[in-house]
PDB file of N, CA and C in Angstrom:
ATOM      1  N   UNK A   1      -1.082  11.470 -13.609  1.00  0.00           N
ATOM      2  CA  UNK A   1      -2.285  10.932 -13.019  1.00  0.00           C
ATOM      3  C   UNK A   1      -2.897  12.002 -12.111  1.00  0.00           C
ATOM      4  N   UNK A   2      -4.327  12.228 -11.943  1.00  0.00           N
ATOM      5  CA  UNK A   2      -4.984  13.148 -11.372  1.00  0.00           C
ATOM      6  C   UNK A   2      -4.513  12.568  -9.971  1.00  0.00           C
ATOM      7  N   UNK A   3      -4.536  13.958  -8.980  1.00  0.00           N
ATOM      8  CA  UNK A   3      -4.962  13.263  -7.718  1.00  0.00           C
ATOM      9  C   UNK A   3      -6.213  13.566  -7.151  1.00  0.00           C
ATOM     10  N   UNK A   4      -6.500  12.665  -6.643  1.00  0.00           N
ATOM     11  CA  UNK A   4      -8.061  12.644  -5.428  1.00  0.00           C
ATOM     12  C   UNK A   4      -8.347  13.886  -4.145  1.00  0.00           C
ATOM     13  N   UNK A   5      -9.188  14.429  -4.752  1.00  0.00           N
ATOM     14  CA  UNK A   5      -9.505  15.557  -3.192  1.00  0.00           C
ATOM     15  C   UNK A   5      -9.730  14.547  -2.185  1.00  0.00           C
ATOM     16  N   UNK A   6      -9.235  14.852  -0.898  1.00  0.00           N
ATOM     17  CA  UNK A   6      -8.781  14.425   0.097  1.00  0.00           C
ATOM     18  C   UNK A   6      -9.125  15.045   1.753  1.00  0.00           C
ATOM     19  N   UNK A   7      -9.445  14.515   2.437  1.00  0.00           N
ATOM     20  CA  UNK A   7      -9.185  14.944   3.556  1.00  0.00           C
ATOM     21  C   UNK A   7      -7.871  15.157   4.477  1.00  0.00           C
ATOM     22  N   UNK A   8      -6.865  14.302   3.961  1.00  0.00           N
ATOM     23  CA  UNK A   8      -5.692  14.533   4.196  1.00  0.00           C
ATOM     24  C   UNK A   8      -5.421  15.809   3.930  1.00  0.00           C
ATOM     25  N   UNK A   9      -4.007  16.250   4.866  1.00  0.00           N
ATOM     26  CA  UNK A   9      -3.551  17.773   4.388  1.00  0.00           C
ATOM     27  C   UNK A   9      -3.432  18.416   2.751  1.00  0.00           C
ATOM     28  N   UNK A  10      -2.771  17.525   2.378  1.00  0.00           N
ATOM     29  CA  UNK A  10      -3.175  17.714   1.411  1.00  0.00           C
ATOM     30  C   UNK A  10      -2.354  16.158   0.559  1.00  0.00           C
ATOM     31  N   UNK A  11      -3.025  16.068  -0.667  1.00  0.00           N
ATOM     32  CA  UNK A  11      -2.318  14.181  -1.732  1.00  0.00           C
ATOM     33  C   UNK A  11      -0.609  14.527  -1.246  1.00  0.00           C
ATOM     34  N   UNK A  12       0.165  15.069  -1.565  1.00  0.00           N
ATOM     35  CA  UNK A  12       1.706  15.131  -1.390  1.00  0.00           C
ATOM     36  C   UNK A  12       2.155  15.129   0.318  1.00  0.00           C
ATOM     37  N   UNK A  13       1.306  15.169   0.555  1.00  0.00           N
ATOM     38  CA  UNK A  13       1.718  15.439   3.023  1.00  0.00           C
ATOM     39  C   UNK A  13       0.981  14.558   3.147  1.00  0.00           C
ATOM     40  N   UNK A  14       0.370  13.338   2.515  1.00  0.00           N
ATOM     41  CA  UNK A  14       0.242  12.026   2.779  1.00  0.00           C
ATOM     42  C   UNK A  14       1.189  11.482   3.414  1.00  0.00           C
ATOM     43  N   UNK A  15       1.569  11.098   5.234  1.00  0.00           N
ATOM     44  CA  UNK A  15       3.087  10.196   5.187  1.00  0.00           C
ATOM     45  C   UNK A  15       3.086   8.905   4.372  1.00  0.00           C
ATOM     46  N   UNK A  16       2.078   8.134   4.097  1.00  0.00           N
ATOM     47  CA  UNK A  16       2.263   7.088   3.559  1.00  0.00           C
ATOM     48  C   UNK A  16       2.786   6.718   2.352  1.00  0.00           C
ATOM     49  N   UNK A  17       2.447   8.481   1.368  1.00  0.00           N
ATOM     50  CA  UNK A  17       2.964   8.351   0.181  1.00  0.00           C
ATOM     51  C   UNK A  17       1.694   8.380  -0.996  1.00  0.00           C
ATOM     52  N   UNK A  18       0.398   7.420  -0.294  1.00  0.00           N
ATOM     53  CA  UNK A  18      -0.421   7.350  -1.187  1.00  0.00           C
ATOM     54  C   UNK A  18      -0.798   8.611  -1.806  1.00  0.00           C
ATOM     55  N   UNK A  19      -1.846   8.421  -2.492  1.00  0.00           N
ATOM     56  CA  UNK A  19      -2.556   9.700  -3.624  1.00  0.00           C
ATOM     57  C   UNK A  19      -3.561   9.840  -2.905  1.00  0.00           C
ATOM     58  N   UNK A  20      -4.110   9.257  -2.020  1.00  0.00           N
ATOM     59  CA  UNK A  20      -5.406   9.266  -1.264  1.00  0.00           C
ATOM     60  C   UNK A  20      -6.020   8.298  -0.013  1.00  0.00           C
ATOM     61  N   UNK A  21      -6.907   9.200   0.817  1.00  0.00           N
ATOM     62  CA  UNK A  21      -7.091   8.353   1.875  1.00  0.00           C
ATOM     63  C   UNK A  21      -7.828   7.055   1.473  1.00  0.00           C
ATOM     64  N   UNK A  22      -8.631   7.417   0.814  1.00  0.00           N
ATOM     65  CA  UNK A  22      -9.597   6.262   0.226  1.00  0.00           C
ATOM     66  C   UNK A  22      -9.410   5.946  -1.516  1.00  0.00           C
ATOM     67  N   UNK A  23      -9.041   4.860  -1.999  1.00  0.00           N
ATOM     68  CA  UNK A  23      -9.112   4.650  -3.377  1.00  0.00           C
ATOM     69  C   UNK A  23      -9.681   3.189  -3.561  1.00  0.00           C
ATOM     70  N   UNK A  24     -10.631   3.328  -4.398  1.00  0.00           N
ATOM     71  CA  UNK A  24     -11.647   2.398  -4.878  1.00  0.00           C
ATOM     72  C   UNK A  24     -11.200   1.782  -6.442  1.00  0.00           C
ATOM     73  N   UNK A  25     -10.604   0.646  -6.517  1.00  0.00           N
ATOM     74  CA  UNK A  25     -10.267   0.045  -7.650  1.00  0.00           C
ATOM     75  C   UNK A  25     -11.049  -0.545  -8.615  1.00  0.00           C
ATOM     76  N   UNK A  26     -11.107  -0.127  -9.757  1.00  0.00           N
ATOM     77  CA  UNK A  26     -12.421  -0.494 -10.650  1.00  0.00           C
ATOM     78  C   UNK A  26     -12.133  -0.850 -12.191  1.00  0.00           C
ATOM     79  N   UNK A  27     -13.248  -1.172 -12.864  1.00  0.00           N
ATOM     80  CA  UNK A  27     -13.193  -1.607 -14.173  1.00  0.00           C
ATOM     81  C   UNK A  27     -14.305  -1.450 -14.853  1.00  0.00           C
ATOM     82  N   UNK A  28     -14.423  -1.225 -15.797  1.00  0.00           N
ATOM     83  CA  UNK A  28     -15.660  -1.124 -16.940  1.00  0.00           C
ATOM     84  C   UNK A  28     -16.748  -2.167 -16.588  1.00  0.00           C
ATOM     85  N   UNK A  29     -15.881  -3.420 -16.752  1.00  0.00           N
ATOM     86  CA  UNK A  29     -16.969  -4.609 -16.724  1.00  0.00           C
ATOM     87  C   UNK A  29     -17.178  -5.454 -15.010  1.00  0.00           C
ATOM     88  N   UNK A  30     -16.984  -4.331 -14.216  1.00  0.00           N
ATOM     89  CA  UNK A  30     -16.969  -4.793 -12.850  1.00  0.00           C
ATOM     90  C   UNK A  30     -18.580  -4.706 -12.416  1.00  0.00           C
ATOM     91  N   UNK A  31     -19.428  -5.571 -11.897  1.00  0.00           N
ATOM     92  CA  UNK A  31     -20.667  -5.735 -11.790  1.00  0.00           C
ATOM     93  C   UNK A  31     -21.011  -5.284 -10.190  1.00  0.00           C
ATOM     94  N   UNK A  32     -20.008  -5.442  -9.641  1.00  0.00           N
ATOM     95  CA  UNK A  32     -20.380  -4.822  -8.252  1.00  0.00           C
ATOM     96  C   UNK A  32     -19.610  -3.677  -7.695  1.00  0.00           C
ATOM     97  N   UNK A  33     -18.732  -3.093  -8.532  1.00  0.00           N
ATOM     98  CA  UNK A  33     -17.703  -1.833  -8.099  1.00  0.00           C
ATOM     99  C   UNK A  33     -19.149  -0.562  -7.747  1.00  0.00           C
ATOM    100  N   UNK A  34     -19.740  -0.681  -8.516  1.00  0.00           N
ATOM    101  CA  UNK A  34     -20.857   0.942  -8.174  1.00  0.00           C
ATOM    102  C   UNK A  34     -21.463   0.743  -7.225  1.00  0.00           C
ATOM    103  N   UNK A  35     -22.095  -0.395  -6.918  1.00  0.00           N
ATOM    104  CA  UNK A  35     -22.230  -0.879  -4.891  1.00  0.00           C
ATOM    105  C   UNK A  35     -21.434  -0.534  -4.060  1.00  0.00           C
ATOM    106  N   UNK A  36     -19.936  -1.189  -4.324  1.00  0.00           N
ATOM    107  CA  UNK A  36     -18.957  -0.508  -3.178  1.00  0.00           C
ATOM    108  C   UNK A  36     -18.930   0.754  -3.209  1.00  0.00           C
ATOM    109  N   UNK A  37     -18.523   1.230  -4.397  1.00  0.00           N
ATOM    110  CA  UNK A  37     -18.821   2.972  -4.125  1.00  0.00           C
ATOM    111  C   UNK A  37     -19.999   4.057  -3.797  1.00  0.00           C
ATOM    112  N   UNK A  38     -21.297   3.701  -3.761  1.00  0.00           N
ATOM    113  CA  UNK A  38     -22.444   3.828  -3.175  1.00  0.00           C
ATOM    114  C   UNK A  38     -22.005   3.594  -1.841  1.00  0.00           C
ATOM    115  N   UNK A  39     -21.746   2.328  -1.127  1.00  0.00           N
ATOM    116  CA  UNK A  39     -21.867   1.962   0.492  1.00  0.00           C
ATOM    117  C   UNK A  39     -20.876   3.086   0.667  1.00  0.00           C
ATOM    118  N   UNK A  40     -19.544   2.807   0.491  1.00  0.00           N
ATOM    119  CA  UNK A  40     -18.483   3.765   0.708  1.00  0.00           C
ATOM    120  C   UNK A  40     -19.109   5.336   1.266  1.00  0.00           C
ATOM    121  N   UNK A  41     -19.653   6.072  -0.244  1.00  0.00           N
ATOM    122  CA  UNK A  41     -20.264   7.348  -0.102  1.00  0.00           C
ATOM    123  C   UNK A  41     -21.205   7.233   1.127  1.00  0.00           C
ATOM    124  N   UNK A  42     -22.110   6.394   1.222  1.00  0.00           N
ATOM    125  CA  UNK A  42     -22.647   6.092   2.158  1.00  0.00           C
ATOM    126  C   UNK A  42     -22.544   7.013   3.669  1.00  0.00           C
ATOM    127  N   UNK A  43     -21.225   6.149   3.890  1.00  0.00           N
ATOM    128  CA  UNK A  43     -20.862   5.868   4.870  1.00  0.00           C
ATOM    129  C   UNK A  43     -19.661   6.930   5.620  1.00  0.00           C
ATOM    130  N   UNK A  44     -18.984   7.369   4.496  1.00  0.00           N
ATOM    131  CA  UNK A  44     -18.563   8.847   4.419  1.00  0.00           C
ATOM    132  C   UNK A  44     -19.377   9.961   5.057  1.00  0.00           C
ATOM    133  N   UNK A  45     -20.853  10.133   4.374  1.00  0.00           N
ATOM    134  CA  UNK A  45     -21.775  10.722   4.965  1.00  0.00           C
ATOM    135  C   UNK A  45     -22.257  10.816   6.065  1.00  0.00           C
ATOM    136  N   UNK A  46     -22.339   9.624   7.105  1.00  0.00           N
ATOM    137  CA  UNK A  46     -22.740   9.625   8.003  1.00  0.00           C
ATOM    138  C   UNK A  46     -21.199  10.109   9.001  1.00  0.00           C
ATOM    139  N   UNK A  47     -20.457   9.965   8.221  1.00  0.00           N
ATOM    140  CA  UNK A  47     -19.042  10.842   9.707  1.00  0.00           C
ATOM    141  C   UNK A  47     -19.263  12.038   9.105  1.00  0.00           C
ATOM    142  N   UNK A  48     -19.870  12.555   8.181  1.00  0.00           N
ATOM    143  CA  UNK A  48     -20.132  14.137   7.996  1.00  0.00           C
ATOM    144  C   UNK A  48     -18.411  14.657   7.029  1.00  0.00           C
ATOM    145  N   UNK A  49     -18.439  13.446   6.140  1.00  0.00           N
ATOM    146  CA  UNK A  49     -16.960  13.568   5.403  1.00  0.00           C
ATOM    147  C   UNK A  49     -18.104  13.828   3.555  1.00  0.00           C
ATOM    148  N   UNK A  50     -16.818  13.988   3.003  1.00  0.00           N
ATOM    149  CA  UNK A  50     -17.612  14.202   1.209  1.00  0.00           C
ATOM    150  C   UNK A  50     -17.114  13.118   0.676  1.00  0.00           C
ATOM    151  N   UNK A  51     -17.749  12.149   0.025  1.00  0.00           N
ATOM    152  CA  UNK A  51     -17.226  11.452  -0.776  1.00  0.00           C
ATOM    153  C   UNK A  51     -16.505  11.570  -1.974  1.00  0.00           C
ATOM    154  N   UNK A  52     -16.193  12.965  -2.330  1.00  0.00           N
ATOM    155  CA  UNK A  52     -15.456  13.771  -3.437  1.00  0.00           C
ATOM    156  C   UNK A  52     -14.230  13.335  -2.646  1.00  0.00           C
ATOM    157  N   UNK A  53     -13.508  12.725  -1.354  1.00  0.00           N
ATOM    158  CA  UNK A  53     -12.447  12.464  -1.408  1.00  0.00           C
ATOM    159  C   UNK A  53     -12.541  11.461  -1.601  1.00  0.00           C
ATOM    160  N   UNK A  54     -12.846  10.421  -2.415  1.00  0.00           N
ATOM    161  CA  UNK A  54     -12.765   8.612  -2.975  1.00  0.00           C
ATOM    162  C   UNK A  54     -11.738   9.281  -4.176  1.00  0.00           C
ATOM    163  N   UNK A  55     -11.052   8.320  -4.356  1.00  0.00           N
ATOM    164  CA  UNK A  55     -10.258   8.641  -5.720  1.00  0.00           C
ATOM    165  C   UNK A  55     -10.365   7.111  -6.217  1.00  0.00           C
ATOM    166  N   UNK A  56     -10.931   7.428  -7.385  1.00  0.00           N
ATOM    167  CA  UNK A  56     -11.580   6.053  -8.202  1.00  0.00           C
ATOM    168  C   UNK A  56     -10.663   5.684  -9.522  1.00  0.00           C
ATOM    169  N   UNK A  57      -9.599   4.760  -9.580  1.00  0.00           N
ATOM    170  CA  UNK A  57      -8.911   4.243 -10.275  1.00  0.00           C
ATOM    171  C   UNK A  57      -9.612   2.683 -10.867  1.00  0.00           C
ATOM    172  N   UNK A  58      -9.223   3.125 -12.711  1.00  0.00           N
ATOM    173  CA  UNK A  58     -10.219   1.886 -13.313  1.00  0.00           C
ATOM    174  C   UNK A  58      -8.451   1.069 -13.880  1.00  0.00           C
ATOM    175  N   UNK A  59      -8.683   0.207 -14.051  1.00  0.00           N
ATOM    176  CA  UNK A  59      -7.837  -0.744 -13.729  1.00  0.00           C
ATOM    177  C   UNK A  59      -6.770  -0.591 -15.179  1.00  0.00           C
ATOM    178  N   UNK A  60      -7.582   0.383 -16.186  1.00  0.00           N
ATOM    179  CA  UNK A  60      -7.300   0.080 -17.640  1.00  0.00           C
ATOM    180  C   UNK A  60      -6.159   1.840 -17.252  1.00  0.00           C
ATOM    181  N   UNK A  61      -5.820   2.347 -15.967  1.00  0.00           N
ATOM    182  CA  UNK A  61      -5.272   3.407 -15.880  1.00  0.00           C
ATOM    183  C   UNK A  61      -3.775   2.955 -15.082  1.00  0.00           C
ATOM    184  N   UNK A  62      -3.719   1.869 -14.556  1.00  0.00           N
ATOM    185  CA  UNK A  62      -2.523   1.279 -13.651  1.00  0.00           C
ATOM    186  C   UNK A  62      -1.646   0.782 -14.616  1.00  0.00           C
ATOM    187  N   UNK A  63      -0.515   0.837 -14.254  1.00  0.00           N
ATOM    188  CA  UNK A  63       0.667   0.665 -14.534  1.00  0.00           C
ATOM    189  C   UNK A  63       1.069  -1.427 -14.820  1.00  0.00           C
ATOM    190  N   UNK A  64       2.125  -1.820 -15.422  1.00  0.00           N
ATOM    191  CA  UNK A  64       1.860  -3.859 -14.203  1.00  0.00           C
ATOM    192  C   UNK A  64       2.622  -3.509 -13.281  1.00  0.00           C
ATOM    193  N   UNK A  65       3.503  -2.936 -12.718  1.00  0.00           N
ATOM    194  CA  UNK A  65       3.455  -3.233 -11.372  1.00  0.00           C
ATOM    195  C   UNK A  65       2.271  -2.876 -10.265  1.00  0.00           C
ATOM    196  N   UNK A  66       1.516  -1.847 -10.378  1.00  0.00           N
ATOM    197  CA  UNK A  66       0.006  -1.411 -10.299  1.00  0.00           C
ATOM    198  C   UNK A  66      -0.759  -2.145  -9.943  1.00  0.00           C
ATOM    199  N   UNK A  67      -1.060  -2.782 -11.429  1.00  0.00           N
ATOM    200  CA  UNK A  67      -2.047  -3.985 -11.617  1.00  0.00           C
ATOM    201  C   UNK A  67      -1.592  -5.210 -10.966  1.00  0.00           C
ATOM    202  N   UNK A  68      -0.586  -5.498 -10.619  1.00  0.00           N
ATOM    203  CA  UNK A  68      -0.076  -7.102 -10.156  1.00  0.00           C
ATOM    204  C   UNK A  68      -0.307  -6.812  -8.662  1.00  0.00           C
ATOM    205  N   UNK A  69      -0.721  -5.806  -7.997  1.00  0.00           N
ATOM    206  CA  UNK A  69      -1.339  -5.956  -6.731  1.00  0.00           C
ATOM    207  C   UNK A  69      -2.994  -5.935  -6.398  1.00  0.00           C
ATOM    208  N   UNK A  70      -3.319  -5.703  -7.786  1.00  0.00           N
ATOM    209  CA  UNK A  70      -4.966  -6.199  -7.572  1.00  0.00           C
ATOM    210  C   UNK A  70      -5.473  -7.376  -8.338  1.00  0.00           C
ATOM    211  N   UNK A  71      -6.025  -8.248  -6.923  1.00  0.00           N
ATOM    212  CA  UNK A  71      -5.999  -9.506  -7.270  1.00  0.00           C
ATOM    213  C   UNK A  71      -7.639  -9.740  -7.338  1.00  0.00           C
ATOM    214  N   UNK A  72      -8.346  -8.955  -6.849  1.00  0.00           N
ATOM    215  CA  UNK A  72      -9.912  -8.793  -7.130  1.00  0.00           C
ATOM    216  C   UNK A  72     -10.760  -7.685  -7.165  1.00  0.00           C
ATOM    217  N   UNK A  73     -11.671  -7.538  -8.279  1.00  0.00           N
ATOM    218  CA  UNK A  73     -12.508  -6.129  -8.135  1.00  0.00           C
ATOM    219  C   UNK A  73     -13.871  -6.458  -7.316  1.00  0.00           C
ATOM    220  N   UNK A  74     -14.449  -5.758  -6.924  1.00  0.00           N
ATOM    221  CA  UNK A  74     -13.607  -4.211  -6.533  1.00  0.00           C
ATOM    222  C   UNK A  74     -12.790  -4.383  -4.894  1.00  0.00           C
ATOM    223  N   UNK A  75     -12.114  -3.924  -5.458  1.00  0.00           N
ATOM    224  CA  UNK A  75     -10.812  -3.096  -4.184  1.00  0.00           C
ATOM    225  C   UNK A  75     -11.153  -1.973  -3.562  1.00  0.00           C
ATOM    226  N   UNK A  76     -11.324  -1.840  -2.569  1.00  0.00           N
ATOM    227  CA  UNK A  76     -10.834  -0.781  -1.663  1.00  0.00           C
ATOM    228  C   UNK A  76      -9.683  -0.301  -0.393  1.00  0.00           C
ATOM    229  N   UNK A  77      -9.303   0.359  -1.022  1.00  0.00           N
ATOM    230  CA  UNK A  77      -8.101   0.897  -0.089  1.00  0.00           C
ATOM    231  C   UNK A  77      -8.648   2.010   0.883  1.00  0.00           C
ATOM    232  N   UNK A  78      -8.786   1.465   1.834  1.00  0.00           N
ATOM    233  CA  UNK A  78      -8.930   3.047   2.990  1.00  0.00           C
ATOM    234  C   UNK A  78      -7.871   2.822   4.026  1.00  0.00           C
ATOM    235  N   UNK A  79      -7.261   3.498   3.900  1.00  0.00           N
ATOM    236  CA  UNK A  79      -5.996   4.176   4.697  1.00  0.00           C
ATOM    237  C   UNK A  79      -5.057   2.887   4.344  1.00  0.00           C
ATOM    238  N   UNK A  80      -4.832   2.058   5.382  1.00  0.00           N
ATOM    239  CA  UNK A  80      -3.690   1.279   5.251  1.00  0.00           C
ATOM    240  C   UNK A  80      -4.812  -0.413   5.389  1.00  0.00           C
ATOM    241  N   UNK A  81      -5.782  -0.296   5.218  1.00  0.00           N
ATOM    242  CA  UNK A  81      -7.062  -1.470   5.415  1.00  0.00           C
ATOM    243  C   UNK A  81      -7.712  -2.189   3.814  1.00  0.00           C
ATOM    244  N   UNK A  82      -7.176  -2.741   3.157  1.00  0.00           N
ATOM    245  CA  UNK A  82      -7.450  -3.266   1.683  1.00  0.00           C
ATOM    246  C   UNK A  82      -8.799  -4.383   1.832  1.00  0.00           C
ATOM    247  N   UNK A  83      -9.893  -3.940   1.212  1.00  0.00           N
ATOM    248  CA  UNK A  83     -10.832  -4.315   1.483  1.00  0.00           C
ATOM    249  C   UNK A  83     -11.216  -5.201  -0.018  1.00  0.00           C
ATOM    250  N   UNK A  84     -11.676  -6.510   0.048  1.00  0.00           N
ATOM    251  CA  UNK A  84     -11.706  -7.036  -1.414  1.00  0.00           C
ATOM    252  C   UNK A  84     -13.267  -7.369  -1.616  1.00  0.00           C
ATOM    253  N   UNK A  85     -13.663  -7.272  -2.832  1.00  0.00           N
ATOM    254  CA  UNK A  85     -15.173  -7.914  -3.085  1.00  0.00           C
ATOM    255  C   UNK A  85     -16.316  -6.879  -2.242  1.00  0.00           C
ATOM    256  N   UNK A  86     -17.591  -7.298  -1.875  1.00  0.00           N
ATOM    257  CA  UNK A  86     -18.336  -6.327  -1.160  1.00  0.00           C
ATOM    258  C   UNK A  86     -18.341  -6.201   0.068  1.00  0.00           C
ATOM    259  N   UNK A  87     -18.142  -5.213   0.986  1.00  0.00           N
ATOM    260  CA  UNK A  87     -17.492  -5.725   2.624  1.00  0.00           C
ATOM    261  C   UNK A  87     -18.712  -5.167   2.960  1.00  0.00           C
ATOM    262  N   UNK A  88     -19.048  -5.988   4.127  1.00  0.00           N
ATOM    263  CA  UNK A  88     -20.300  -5.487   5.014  1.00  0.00           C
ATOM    264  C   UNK A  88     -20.040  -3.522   5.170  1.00  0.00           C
ATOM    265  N   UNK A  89     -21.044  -3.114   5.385  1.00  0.00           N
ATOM    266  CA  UNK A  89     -21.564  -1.619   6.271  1.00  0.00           C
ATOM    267  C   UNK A  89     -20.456  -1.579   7.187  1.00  0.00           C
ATOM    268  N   UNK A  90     -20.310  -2.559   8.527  1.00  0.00           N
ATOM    269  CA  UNK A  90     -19.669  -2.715   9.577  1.00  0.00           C
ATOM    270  C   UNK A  90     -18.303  -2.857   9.293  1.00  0.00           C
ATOM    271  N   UNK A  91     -17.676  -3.656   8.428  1.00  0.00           N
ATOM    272  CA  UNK A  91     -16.504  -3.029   7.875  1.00  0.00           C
ATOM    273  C   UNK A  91     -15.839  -1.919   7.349  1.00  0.00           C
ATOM    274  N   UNK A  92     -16.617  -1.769   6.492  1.00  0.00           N
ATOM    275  CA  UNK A  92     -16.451   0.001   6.183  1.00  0.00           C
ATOM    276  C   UNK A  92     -16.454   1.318   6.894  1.00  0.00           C
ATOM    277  N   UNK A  93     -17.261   0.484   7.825  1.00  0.00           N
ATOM    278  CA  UNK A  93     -17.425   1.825   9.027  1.00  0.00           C
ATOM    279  C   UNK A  93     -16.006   1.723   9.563  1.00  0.00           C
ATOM    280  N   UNK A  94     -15.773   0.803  10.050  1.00  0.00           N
ATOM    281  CA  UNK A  94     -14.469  -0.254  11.263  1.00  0.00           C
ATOM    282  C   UNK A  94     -13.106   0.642  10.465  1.00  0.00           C
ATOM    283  N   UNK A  95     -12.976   0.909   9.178  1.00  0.00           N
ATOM    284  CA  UNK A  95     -11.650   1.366   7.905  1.00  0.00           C
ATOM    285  C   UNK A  95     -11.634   2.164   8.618  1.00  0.00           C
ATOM    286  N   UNK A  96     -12.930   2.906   8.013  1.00  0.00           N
ATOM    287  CA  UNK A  96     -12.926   4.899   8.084  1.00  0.00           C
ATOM    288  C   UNK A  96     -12.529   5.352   9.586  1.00  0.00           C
ATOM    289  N   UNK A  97     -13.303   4.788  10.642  1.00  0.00           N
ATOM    290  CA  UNK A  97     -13.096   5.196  11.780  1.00  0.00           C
ATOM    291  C   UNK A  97     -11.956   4.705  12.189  1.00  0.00           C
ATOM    292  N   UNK A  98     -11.116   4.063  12.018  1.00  0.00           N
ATOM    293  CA  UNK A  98      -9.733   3.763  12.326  1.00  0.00           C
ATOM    294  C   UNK A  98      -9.115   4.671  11.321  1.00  0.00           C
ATOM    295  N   UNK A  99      -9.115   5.070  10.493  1.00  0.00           N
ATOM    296  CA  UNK A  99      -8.409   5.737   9.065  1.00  0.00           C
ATOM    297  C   UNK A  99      -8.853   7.519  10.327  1.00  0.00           C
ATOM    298  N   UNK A 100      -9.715   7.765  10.641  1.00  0.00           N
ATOM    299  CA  UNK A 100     -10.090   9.090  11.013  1.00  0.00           C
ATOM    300  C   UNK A 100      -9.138   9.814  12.105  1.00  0.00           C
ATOM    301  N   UNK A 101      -8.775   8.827  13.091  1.00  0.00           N
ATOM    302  CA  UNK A 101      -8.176   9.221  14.144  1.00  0.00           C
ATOM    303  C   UNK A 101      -6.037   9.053  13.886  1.00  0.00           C
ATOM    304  N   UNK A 102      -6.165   9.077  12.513  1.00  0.00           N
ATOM    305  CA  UNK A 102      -4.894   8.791  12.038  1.00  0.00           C
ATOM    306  C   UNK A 102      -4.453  10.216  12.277  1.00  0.00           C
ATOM    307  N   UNK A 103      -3.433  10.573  12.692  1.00  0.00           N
ATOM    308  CA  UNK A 103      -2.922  12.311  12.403  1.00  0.00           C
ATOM    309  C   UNK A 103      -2.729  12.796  11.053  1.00  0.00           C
ATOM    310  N   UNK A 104      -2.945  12.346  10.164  1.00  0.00           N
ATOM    311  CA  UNK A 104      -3.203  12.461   8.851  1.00  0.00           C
ATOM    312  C   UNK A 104      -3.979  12.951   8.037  1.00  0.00           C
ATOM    313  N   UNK A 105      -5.158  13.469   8.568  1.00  0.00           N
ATOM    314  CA  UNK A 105      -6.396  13.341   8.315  1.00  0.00           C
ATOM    315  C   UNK A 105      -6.486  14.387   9.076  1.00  0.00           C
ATOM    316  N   UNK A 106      -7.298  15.476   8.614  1.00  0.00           N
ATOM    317  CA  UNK A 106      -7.589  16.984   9.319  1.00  0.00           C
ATOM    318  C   UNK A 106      -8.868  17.074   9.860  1.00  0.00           C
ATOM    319  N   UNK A 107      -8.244  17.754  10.724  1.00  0.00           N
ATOM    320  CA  UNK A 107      -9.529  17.985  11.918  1.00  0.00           C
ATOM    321  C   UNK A 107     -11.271  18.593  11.454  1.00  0.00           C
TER     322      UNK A 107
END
C-alpha cells in the first residue's frame, strides 16, 4: 500500500503507527466524499499546510478487518479525531489544530 506524504517526520516515525496524519475514507459511489475532501484541503490551507498530505483510501483497497471499522462514508481520520459524514468548517479546524501541536508533526 502507498503511503501518504505527510507532515509527520516521516509515515514509519508516526508514534501512533498510522500511515498518515490525515486519511479520508472513500468510495466510488460516495456522493459527498469530494466535499469532505475539498473542506479538508480547505482548511489545510489556511494553517499554511499542503493538502498533498491527505492520504485518500477508497474502501474497495481495505482489507475486512479494515473495512469492519468503517461504519460510514465519508470518514475522516485526523490524528487520533474520527470524523463521520460532513463535519462543519469548525470541526475540522478544532482536528487539525489539536492534531498540529502534537510532537508529531514538524515544525
Amino acid at each position: 500500500m502507498l503511503k501518504a506524504a505527510t507532515l509527520c517526520r516521516t509515515a514509519d516515525s508516526i508514534p501512533c503507527k498510522r500511515e498518515s496524519c490525515i486519511t479520508l475514507y472513500t468510495s466510488q459511489n460516495c456522493l459527498f466524499c469530494e466535499l469532505v475532501v475539498k473542506k479538508v484541503e480547505e482548511i489545510l490551507k489556511q494553517f499554511g499546510l499542503s493538502p498533498y498530505m491527505i492520504r485518500k483510501v477508497r474502501l474497495d483497497e481495505l482489507n475486512s478487518e479494515e473495512l469492519s471499522r468503517i461504519t460510514l462514508l465519508p470518514t475522516t481520520q485526523i490524528c487520533d479525531t474520527e470524523l463521520h459524514g460532513i463535519p462543519s468548517d469548525a470541526t475540522i479546524t478544532d482536528a487539525v489544530t489539536r492534531s498540529v501541536f502534537k510532537p508529531c508533526f514538524a515544525a
